[in-house]
N, C-alpha and C. Protein backbone atom coordinates (compact mmCIF):
# COMPACT_ATOMS: atom_id res chain seq x y z
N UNK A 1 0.85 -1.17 0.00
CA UNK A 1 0.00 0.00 0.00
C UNK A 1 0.90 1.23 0.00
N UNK A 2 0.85 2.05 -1.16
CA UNK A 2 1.34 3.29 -1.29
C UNK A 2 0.63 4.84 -0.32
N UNK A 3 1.52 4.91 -0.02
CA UNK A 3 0.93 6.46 0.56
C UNK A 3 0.34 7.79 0.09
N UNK A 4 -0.12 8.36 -0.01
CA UNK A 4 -0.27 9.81 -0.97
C UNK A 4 1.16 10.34 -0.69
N UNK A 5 1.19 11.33 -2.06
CA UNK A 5 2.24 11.91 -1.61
C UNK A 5 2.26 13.44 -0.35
N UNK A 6 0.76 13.60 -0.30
CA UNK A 6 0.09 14.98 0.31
C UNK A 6 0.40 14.25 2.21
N UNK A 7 0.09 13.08 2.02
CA UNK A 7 0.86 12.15 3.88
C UNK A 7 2.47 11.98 3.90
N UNK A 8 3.00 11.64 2.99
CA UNK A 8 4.43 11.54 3.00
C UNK A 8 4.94 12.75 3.09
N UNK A 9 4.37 13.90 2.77
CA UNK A 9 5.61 15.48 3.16
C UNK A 9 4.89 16.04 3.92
N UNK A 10 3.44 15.47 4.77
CA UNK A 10 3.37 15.78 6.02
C UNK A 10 4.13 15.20 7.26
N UNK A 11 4.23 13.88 7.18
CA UNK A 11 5.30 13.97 8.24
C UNK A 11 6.48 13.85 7.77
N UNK A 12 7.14 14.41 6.49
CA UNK A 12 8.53 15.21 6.52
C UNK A 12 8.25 16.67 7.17
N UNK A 13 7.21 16.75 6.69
CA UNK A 13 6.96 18.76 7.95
C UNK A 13 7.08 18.84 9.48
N UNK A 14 6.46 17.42 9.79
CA UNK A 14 6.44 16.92 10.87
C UNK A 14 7.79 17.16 11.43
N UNK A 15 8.13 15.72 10.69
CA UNK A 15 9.59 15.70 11.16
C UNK A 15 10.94 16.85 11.67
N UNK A 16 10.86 18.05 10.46
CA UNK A 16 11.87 18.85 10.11
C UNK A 16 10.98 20.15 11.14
N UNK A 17 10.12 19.85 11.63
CA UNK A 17 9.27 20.94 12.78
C UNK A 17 9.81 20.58 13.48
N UNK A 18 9.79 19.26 13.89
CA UNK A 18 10.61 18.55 15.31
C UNK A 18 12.16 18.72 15.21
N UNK A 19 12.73 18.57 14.32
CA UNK A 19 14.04 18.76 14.07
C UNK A 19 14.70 19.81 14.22
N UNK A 20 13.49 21.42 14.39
CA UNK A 20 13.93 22.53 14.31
C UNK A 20 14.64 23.13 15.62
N UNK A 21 16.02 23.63 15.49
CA UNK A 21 17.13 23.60 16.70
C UNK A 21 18.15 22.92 16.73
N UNK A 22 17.74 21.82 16.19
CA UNK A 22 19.01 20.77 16.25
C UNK A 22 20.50 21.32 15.07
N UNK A 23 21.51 20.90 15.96
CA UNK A 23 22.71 21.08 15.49
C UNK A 23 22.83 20.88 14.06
N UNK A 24 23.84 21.41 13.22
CA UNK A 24 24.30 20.74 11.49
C UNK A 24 23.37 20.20 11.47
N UNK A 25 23.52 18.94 10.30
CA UNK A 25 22.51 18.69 8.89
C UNK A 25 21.67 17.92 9.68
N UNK A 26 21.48 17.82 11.10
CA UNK A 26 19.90 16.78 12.13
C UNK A 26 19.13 17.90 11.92
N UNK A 27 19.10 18.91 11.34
CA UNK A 27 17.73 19.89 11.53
C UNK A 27 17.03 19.91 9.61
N UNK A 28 18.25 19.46 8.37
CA UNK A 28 17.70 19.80 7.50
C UNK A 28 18.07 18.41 6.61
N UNK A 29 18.87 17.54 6.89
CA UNK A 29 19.22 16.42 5.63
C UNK A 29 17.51 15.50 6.68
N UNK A 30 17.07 14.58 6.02
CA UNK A 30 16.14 13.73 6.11
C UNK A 30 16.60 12.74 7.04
N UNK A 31 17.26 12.24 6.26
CA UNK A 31 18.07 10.62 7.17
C UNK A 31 18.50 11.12 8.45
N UNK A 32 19.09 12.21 8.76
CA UNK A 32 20.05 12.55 9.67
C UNK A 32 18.55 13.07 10.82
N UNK A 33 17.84 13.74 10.69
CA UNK A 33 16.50 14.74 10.81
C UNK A 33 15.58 13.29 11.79
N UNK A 34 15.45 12.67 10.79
CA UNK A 34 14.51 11.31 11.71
C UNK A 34 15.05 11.03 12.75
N UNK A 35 16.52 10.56 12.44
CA UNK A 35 16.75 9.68 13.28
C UNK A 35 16.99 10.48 14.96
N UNK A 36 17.47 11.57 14.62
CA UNK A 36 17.84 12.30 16.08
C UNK A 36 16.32 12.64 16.41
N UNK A 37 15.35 12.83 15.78
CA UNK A 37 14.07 13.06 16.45
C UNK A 37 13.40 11.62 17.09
N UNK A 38 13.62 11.15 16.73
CA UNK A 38 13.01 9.52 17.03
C UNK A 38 14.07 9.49 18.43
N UNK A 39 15.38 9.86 18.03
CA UNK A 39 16.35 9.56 19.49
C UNK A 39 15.64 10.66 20.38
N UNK A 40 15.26 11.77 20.04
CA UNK A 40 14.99 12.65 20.99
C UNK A 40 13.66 12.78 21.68
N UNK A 41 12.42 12.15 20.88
CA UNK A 41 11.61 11.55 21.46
C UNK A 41 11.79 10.45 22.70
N UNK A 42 12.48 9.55 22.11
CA UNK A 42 12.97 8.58 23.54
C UNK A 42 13.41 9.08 24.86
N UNK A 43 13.96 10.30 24.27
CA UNK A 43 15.09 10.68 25.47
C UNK A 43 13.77 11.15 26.42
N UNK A 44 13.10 12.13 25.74
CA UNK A 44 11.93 12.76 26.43
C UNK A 44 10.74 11.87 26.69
N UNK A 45 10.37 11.02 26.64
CA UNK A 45 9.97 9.71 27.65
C UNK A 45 10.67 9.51 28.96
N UNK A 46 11.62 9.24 28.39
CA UNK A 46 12.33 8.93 29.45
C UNK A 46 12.74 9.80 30.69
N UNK A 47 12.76 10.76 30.41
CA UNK A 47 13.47 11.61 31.47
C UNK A 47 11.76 12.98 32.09
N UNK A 48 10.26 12.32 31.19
CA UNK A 48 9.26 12.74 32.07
C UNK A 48 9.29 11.79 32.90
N UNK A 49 9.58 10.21 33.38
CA UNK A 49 9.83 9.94 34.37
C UNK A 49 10.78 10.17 35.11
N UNK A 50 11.99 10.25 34.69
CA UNK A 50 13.13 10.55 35.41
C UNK A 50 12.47 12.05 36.17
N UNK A 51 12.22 12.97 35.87
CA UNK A 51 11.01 13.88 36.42
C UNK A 51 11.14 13.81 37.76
N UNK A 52 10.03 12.93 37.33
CA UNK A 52 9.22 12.53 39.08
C UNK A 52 9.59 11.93 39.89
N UNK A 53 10.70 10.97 39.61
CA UNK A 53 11.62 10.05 40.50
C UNK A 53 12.76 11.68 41.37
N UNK A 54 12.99 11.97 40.37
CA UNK A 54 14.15 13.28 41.09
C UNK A 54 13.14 14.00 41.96
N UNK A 55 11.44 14.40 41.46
CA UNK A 55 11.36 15.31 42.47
C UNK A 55 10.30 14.91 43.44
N UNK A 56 10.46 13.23 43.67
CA UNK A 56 10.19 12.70 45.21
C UNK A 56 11.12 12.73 45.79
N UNK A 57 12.25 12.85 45.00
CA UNK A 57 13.56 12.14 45.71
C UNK A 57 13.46 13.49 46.80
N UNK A 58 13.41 14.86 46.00
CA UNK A 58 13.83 15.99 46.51
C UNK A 58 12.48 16.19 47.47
N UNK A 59 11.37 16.09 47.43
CA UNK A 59 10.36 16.01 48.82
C UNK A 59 11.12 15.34 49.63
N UNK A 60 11.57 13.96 49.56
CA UNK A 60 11.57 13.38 50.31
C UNK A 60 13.18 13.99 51.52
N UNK A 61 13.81 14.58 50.67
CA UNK A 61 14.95 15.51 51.41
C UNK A 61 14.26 16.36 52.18
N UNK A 62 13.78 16.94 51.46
CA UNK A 62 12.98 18.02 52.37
C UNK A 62 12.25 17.71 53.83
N UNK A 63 11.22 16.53 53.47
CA UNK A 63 10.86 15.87 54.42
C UNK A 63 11.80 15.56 55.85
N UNK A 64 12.86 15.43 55.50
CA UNK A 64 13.60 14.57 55.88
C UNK A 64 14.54 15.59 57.04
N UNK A 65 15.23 16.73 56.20
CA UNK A 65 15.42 17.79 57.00
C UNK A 65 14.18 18.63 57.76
N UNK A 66 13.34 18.92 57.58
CA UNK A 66 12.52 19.30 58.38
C UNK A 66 11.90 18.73 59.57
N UNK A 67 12.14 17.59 59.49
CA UNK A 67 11.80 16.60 60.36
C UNK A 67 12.91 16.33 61.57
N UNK A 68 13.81 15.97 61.15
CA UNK A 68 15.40 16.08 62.33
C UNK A 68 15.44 17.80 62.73
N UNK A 69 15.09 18.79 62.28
CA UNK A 69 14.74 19.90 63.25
C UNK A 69 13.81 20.06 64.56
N UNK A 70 13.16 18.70 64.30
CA UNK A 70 12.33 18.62 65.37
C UNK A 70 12.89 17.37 65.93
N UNK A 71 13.73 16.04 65.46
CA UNK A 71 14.64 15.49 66.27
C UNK A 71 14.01 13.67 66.07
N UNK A 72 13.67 14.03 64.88
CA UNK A 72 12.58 12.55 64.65
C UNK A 72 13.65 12.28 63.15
N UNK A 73 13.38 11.18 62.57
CA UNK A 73 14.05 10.91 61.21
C UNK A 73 13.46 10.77 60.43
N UNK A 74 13.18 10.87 59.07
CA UNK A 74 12.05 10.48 58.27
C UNK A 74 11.74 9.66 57.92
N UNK A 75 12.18 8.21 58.49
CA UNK A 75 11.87 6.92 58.59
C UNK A 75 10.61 6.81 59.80
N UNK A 76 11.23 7.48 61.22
CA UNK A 76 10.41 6.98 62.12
C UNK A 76 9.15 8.08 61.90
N UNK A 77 9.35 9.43 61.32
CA UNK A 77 8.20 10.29 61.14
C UNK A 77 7.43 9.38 60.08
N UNK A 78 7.44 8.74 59.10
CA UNK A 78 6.75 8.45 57.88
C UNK A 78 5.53 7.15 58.63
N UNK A 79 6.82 6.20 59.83
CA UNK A 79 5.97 5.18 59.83
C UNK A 79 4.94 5.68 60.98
N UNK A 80 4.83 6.96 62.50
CA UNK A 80 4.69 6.97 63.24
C UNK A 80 3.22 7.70 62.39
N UNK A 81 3.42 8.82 61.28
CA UNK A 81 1.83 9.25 60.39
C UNK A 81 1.34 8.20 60.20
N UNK A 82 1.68 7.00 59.83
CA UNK A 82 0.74 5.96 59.23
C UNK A 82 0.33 5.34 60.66
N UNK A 83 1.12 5.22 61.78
CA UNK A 83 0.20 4.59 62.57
C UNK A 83 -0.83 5.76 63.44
N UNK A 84 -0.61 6.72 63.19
CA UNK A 84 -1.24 8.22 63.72
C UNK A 84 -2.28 8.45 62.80
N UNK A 85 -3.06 7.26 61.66
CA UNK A 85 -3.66 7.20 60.73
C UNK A 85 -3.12 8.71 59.96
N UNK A 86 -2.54 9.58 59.81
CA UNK A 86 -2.36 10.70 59.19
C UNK A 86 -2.39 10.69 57.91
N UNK A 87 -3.13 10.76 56.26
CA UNK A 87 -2.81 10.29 55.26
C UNK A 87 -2.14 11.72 54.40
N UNK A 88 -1.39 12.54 54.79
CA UNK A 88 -0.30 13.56 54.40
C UNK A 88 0.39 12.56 53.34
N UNK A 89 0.37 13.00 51.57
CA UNK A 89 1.37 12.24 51.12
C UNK A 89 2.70 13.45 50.98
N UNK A 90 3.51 13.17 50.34
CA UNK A 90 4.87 13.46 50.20
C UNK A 90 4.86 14.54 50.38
N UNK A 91 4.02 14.81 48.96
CA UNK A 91 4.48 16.20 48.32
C UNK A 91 3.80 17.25 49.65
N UNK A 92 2.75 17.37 49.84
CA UNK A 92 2.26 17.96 50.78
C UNK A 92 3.00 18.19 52.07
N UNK A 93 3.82 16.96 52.40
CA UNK A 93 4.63 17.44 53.58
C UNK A 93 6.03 17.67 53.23
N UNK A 94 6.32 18.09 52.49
CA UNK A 94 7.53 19.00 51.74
C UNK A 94 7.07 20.45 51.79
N UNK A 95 5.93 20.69 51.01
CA UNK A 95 5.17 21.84 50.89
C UNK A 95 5.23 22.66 52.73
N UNK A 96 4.59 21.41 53.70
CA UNK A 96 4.40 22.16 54.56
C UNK A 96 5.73 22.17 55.39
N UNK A 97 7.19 21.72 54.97
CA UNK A 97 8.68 21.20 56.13
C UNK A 97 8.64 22.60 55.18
N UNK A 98 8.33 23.00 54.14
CA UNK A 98 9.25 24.34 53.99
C UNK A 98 8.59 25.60 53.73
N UNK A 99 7.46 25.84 53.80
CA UNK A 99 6.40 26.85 54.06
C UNK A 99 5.64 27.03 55.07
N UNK A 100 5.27 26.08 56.19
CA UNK A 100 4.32 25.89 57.10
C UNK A 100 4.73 25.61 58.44
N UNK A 101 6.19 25.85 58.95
CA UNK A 101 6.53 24.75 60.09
C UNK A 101 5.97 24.63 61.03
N UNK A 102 5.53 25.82 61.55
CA UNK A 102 4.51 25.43 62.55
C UNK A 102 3.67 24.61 62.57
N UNK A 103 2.82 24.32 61.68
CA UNK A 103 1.94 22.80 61.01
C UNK A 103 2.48 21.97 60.70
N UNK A 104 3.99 22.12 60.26
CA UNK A 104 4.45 21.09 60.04
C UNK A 104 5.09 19.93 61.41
N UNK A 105 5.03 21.50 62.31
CA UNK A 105 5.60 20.60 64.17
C UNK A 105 4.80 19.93 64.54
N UNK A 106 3.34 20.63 64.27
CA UNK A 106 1.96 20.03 64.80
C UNK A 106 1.82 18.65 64.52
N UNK A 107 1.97 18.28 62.99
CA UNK A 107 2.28 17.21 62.07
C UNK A 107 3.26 16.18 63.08
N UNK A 108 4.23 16.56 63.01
CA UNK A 108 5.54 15.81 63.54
C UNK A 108 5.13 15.45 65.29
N UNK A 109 4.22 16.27 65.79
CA UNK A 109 4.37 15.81 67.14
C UNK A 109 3.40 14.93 67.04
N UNK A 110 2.37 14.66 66.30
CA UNK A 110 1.56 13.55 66.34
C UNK A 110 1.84 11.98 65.69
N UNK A 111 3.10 12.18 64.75
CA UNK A 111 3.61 11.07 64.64
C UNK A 111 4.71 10.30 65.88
N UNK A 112 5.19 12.03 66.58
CA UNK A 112 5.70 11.20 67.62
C UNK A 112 4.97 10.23 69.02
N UNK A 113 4.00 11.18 69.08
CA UNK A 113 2.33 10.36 69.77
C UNK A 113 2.31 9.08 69.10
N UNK A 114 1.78 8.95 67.55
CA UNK A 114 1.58 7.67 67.12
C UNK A 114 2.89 6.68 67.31
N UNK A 115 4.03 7.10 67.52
CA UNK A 115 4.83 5.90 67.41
C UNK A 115 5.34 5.34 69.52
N UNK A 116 4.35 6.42 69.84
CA UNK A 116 4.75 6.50 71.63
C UNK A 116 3.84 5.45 71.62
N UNK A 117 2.79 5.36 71.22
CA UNK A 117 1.96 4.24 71.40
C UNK A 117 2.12 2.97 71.15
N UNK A 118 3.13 2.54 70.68
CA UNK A 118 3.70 0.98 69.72
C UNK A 118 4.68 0.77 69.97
N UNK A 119 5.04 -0.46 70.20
CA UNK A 119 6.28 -1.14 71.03
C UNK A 119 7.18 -0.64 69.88
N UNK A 120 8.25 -0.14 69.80
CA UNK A 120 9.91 0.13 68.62
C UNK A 120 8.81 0.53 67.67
N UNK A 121 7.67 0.95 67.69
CA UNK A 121 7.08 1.76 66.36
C UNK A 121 6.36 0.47 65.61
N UNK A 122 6.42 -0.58 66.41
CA UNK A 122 5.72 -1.73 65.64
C UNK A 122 4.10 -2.09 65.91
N UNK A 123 3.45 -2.09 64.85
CA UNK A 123 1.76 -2.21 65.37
C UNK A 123 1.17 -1.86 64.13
N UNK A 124 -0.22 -1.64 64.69
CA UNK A 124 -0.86 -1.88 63.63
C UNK A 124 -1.10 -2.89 62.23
């Protein structure tokens, strides 16, 4: 099955739209044009997850220092909310270790409650 030719130099428009920026002949020879867009598509898959992995990583810093200001770790703060039923996810308590501390102590002293209640923090 042949293509029109009116679909075949749409996605060469395609292509050489996507291509536009790229270094020497990846922005205007064909062969050269696909292939770095097809690579550069991948890359950008890839790295909207890479994304979100970096910026739990970075809540979870945050978390983490805000939390040893009050003298807890963000191991025993994470498990002492869950047994303090507290359902605060990440991002939210990043938001509040670095905009809110006062809520965020409030936060932290009730995980230290929830984990006062459980033998080494174990229960539930």
């Amino acid at each position: 099955v042949l293509s029109t030719p009116r679909a075949h130099m749409g996605r060469r428009e395609t292509i050489f739209r996507l291509a536009k920026g790229f270094r020497g002949r990846s922005k205007n020879c064909w062969s050269l044009a696909l292939r770095r867009v097809q690579k550069g598509l991948q890359y950008a898959y890839a790295h909207r997850r890479l994304k979100k992995r970096e910026a739990r990583a970075v809540q979870i810093q945050q978390i983490n220092a805000g939390a040893r200001e009050y003298g807890i770790s963000y191991s025993r703060l994470i498990r002492g909310l869950y047994l303090a039923d507290i359902g605060l996810n990440r991002k939210m308590l990043s938001v509040l270790a670095r905009q809110e501390p006062y809520s965020f102590r409030a936060i932290v002293e009730e995980a230290k409650k929830g984990l006062g209640g459980s033998v080494l923090g174990v229960g539930k």
